[in-house]
Protein backbone atom coordinates (compact mmCIF):
# COMPACT_ATOMS: atom_id res chain seq x y z
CA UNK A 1 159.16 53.71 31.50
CA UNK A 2 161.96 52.20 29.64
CA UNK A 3 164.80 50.80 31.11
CA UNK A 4 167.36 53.00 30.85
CA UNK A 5 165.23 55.05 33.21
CA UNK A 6 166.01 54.94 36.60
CA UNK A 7 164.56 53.96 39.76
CA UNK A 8 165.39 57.54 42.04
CA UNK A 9 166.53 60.31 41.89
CA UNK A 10 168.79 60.65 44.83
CA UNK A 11 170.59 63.67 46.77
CA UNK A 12 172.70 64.00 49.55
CA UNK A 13 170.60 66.52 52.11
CA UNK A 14 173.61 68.16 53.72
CA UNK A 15 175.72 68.28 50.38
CA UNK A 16 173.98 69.19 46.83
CA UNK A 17 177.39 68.11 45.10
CA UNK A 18 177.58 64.91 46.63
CA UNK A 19 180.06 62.93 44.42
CA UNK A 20 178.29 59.17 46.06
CA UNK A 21 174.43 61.03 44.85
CA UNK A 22 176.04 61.39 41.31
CA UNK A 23 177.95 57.78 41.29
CA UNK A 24 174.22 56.13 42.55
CA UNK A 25 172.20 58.23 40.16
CA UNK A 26 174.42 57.26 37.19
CA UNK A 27 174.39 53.59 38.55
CA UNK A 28 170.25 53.43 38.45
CA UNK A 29 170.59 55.09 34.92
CA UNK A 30 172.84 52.68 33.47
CA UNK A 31 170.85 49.83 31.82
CA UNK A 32 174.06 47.12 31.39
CA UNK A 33 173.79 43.70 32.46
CA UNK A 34 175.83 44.36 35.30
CA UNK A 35 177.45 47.62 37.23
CA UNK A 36 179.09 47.88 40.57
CA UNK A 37 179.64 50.68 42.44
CA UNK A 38 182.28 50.37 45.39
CA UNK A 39 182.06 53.13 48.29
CA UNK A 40 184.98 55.70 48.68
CA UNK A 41 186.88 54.14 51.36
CA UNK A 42 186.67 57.53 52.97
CA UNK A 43 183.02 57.37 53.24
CA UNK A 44 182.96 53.62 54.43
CA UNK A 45 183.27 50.13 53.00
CA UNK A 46 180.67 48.09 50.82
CA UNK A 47 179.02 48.33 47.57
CA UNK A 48 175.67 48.43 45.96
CA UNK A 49 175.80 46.28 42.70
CA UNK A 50 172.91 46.58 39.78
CA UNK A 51 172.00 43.77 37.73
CA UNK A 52 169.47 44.08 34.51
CA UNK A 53 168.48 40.82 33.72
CA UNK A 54 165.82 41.88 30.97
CA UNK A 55 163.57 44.90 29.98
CA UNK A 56 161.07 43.91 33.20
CA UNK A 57 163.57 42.94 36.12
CA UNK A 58 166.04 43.96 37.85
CA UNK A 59 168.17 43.43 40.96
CA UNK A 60 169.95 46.21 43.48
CA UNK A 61 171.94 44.52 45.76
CA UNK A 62 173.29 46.66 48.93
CA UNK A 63 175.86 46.18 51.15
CA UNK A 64 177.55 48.89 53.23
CA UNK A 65 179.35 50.38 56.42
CA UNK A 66 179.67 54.00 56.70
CA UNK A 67 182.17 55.72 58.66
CA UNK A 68 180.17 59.03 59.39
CA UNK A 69 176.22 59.84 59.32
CA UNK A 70 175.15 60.05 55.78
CA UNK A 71 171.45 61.79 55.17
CA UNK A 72 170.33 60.88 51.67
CA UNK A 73 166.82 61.80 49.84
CA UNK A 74 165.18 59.94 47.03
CA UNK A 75 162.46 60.44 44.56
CA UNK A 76 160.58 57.34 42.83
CA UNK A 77 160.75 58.19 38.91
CA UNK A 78 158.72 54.86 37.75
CA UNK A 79 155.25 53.14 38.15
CA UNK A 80 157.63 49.53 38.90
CA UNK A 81 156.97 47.52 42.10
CA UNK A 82 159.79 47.10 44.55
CA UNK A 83 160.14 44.07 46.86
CA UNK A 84 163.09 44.93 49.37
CA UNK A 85 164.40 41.99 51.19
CA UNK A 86 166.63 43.25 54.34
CA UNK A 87 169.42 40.92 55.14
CA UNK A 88 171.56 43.48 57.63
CA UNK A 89 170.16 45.91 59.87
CA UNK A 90 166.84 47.69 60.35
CA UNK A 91 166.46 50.62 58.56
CA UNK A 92 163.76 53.53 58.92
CA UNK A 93 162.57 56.33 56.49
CA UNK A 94 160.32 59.43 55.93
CA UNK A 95 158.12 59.94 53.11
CA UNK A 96 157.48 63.36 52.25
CA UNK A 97 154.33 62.32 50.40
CA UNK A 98 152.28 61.11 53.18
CA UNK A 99 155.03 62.93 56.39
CA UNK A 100 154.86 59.40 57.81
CA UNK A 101 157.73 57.58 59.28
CA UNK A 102 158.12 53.82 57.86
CA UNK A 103 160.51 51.31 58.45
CA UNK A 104 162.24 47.43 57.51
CA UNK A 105 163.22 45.03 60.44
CA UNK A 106 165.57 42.76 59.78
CA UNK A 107 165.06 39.72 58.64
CA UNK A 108 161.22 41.61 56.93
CA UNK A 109 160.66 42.32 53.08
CA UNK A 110 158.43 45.32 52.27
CA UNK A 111 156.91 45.68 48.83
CA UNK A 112 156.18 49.57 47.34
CA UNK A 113 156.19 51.63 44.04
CA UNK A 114 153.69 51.43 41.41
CA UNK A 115 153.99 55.25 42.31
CA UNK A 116 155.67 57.90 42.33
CA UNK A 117 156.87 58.38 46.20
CA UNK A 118 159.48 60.67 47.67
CA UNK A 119 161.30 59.60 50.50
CA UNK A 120 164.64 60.91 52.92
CA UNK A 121 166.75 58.08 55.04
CA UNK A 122 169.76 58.46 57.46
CA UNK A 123 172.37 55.87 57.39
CA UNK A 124 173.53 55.84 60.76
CA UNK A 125 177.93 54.84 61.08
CA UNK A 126 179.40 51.52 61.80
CA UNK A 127 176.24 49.97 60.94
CA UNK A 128 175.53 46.79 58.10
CA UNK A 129 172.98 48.11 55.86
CA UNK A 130 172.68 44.86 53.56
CA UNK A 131 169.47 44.23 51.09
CA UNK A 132 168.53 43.04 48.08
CA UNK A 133 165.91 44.84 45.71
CA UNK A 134 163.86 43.31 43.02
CA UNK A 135 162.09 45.88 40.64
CA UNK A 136 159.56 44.74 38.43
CA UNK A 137 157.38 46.04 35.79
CA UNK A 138 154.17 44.34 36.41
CA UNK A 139 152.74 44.76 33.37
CA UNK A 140 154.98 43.10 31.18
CA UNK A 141 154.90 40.24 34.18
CA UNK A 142 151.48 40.04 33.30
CA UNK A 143 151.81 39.88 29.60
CA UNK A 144 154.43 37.18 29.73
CA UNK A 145 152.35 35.59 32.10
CA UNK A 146 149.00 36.16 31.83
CA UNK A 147 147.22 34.18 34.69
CA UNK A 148 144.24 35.06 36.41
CA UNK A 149 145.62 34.06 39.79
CA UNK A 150 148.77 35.55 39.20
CA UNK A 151 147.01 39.05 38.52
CA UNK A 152 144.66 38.74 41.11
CA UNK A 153 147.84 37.92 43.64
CA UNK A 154 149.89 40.87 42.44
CA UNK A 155 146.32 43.11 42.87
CA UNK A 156 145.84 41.75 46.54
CA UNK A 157 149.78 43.30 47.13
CA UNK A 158 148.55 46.63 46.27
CA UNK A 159 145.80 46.64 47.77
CA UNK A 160 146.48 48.04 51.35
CA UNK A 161 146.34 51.44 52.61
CA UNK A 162 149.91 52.05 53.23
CA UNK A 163 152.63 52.78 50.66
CA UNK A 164 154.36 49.62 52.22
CA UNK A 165 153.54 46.43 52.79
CA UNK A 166 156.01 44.34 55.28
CA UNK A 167 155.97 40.80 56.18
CA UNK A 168 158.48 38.18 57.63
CA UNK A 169 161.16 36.37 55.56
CA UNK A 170 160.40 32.22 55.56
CA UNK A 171 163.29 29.78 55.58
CA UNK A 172 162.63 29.01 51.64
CA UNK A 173 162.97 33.00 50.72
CA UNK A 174 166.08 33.15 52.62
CA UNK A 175 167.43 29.64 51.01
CA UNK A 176 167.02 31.64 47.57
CA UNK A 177 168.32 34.79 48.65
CA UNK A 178 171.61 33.08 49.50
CA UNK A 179 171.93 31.36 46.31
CA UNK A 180 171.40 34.63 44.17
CA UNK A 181 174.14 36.64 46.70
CA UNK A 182 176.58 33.09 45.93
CA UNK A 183 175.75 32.96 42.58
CA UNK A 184 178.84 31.15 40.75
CA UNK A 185 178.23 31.61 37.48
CA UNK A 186 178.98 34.53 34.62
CA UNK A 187 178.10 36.21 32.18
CA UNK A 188 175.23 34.85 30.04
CA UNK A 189 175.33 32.09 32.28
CA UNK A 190 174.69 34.18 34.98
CA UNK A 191 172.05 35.96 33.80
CA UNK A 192 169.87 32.64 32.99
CA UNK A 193 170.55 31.49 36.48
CA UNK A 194 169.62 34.79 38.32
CA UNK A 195 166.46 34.85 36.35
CA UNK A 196 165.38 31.43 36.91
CA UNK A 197 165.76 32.57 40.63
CA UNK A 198 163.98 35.83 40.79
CA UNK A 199 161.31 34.03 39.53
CA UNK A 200 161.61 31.22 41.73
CA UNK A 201 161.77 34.09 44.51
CA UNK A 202 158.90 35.87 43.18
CA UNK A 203 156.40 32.98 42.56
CA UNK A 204 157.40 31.94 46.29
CA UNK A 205 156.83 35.41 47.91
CA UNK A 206 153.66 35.79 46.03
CA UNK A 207 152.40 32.24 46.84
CA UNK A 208 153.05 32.99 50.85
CA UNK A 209 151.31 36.20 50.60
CA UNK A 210 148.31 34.69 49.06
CA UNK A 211 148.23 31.40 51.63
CA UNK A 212 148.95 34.13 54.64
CA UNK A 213 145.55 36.47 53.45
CA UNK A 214 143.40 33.23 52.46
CA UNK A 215 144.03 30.14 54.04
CA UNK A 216 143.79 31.13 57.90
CA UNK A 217 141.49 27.89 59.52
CA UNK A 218 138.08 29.13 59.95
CA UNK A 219 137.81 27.51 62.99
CA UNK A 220 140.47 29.42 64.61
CA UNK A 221 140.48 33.49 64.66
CA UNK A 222 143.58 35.19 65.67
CA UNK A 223 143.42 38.25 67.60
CA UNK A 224 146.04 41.25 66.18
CA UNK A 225 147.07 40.26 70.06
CA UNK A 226 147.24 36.41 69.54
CA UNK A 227 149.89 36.89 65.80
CA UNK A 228 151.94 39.01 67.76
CA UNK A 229 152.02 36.00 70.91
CA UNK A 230 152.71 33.64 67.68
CA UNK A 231 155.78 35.66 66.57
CA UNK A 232 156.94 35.82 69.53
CA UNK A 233 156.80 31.77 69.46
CA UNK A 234 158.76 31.61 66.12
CA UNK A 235 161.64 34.40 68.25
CA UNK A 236 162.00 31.54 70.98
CA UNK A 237 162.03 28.27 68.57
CA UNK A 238 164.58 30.15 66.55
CA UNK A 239 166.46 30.93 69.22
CA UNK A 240 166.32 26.95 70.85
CA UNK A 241 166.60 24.62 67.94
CA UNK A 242 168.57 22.23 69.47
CA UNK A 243 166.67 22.12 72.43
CA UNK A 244 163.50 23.76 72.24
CA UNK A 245 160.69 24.36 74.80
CA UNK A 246 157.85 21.76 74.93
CA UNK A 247 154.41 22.96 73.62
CA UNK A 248 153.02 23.23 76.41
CA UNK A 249 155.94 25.09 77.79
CA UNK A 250 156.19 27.35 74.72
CA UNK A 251 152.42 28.08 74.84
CA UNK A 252 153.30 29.31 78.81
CA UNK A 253 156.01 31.39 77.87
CA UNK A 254 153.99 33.01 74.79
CA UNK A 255 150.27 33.17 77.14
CA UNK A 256 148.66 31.72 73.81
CA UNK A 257 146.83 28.20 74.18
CA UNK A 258 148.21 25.52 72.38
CA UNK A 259 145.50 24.85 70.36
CA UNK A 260 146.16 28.55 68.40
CA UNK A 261 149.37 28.27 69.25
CA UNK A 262 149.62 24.83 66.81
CA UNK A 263 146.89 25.92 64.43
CA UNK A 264 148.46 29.93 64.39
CA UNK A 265 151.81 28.65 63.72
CA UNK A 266 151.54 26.57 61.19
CA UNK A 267 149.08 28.69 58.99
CA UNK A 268 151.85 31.49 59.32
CA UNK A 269 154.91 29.83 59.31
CA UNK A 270 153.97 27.06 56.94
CA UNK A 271 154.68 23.99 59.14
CA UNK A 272 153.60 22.41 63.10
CA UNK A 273 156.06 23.63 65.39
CA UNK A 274 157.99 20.81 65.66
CA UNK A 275 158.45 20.25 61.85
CA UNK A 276 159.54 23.96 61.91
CA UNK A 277 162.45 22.94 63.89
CA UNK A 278 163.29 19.94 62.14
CA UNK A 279 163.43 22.31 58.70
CA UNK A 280 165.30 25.41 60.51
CA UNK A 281 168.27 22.41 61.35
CA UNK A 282 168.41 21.46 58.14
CA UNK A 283 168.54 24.74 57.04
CA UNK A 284 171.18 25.26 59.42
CA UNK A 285 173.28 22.25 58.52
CA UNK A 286 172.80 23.03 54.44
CA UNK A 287 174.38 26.52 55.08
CA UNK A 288 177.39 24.59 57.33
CA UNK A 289 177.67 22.52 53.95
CA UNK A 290 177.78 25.53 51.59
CA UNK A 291 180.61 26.91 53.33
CA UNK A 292 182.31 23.90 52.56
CA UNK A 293 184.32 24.21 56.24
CA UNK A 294 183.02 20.89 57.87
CA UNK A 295 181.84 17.43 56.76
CA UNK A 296 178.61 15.99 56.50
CA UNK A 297 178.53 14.12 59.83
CA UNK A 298 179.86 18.11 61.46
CA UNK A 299 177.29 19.50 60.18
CA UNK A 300 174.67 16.84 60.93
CA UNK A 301 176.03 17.00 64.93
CA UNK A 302 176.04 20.80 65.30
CA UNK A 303 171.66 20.46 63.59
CA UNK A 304 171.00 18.41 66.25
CA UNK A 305 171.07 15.50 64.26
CA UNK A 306 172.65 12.43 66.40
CA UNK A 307 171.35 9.66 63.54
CA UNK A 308 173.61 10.05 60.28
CA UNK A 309 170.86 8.02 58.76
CA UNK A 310 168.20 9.87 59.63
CA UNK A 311 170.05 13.35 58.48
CA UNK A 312 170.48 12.06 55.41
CA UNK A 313 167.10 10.88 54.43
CA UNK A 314 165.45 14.03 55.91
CA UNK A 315 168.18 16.44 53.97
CA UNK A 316 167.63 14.60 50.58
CA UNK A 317 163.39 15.11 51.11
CA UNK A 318 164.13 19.02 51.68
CA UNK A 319 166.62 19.26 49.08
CA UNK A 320 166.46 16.76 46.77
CA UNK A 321 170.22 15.51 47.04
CA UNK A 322 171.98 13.85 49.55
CA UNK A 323 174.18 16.02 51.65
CA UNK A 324 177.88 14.75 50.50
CA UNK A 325 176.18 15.32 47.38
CA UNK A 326 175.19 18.36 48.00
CA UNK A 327 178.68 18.89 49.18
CA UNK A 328 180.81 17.54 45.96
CA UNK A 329 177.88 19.92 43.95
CA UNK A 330 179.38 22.63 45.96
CA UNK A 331 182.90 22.23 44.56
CA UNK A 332 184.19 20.76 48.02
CA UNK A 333 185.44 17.14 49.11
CA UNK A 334 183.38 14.56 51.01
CA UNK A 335 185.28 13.84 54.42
């Protein structure tokens, strides 16, 4: 389907003349670079924004309070994968297709389409519903990139019996999220950079799916139990990462051993517990820095990081820069 086609056809359930259903249809129809559409300040505050990098992706970005309940179906009108990253709030749908109820968690990023699918979702008031959207046509992906691994990876996506397929955000997809959303660029600028980034993004989301389905330590077997126990783990560390439980104290709280409790985390999560932690601080103190609203040795205290030295040398491994760097790069002073 060519561009200029869009993604749904949407309609308000409780009002066929919906003037927001016509503003969103024309907005997925319109094949610019880059359209906004702000929401009637009757209806709530917020804005979804479209971007068309190039004839095989594009971004939806969505971010908005309603006043009142707002009941809105959609129909899929193209064969082009979806990968929905939710930033805000949960959110919860029915497909009509398959009369099944589905749903995004916060802080989760689902991958459909390839389909048509028809779909109806309430927007409950006073809520944040804020997400970002990549559509892609895989085909031309795999033309322009025509990698064995790279088709076998997107296959493996598809491949489940469920129209969605939802999975945790890591540290690194959020890190990349937040630079698209804070892009500071325009124009044609701006359209190199977000490109470079969905691909970054992509080649990222596809690599953890494909480590996550393949590279789970024979010697340890997690029960459906024992990765729910493991989540659970990753809830708490988040939660404590300036002073987080012990392992042994974390493996009491979670009733997993530690032996599957060190193995299980770091096959899902990517790193031992305690490295976790260490890369969630830095995390945190990088996002103190991008604000630009404290100085290096701030941020470094409110990571947990008492050792300036040590901050420093850790922060440039991660990031590649050191943090007043990082800081100047950011258009701010060093203090």
């Amino acid at each position: 389907m060519s561009q200029a086609g869009h993604w749904y056809a949407i309609e308000n359930r409780k009002d066929k003349h919906c003037a927001l259903a016509t503003d969103l249809n024309a907005l997925y129809q319109n094949g610019s670079f880059q359209q906004t559409l702000s929401l009637p300040d009757q209806i709530g505050k917020g804005y979804w924004q479209k971007t068309s990098l190039n004839t095989m992706l594009e971004i939806m970005v969505c971010d908005i309070v309603l006043h009142e309940e707002l009941s809105m179906s959609s129909t899929e009108q193209d064969d082009w994968m979806k990968i929905c990253f939710c930033l805000g709030e949960g959110m919860q749908w029915l497909s009509t297709d398959t009369h099944r109820d589905y749903g995004i968690a916060s802080g989760e990023v689902t991958a459909f389409g390839r389909a048509m699918t028809s779909s109806t979702c309430q927007f409950d008031p006073a809520r944040r519903f804020h997400s970002l959207t990549l559509k892609l046509d895989v085909n031309k992906l795999m033309q322009a990139w025509p990698i064995a691994s790279l088709e076998q990876q997107w296959a493996r996506l598809t491949a489940h019996d469920s129209l969605y397929d939802n999975k945790k955000m890591t540290p690194l997809v959020r890190r990349i999220l937040h630079e698209m959303l804070n892009c500071p660029y325009q124009a044609a600028v701006r359209r190199m950079y977000l490109e470079g980034k969905v691909l970054e993004l992509l080649a990222v989301y596809i690599d953890e799916i494909l480590r996550e389905k393949d590279t789970l330590p024979r010697e340890v077997t997690l029960s459906k139990t024992d990765l729910t126990s493991l989540w659970q783990a990753k809830q708490i560390v988040d939660a404590n990462l300036l002073s987080p439980p012990s392992l042994a104290e974390l493996s009491r709280q979670i009733c997993l051993n530690e032996y599957k409790l060190k193995k299980g985390f770091k096959q899902l999560f990517g790193l031992p517990v305690h490295a976790y932690v260490i890369d969630q601080r830095l995390e945190q103190s990088r996002r103190l820095l991008e604000e630009g609203s404290v100085n290096v040795t701030y941020a470094a205290s409110m990571a947990g990081f008492n050792n300036l030295g040590q901050f420093a040398e850790k922060f440039r491994k991660k990031y590649g820069v050191n943090p007043s760097a990082y800081l100047k790069s950011r258009g701010f002073r060093t203090v």
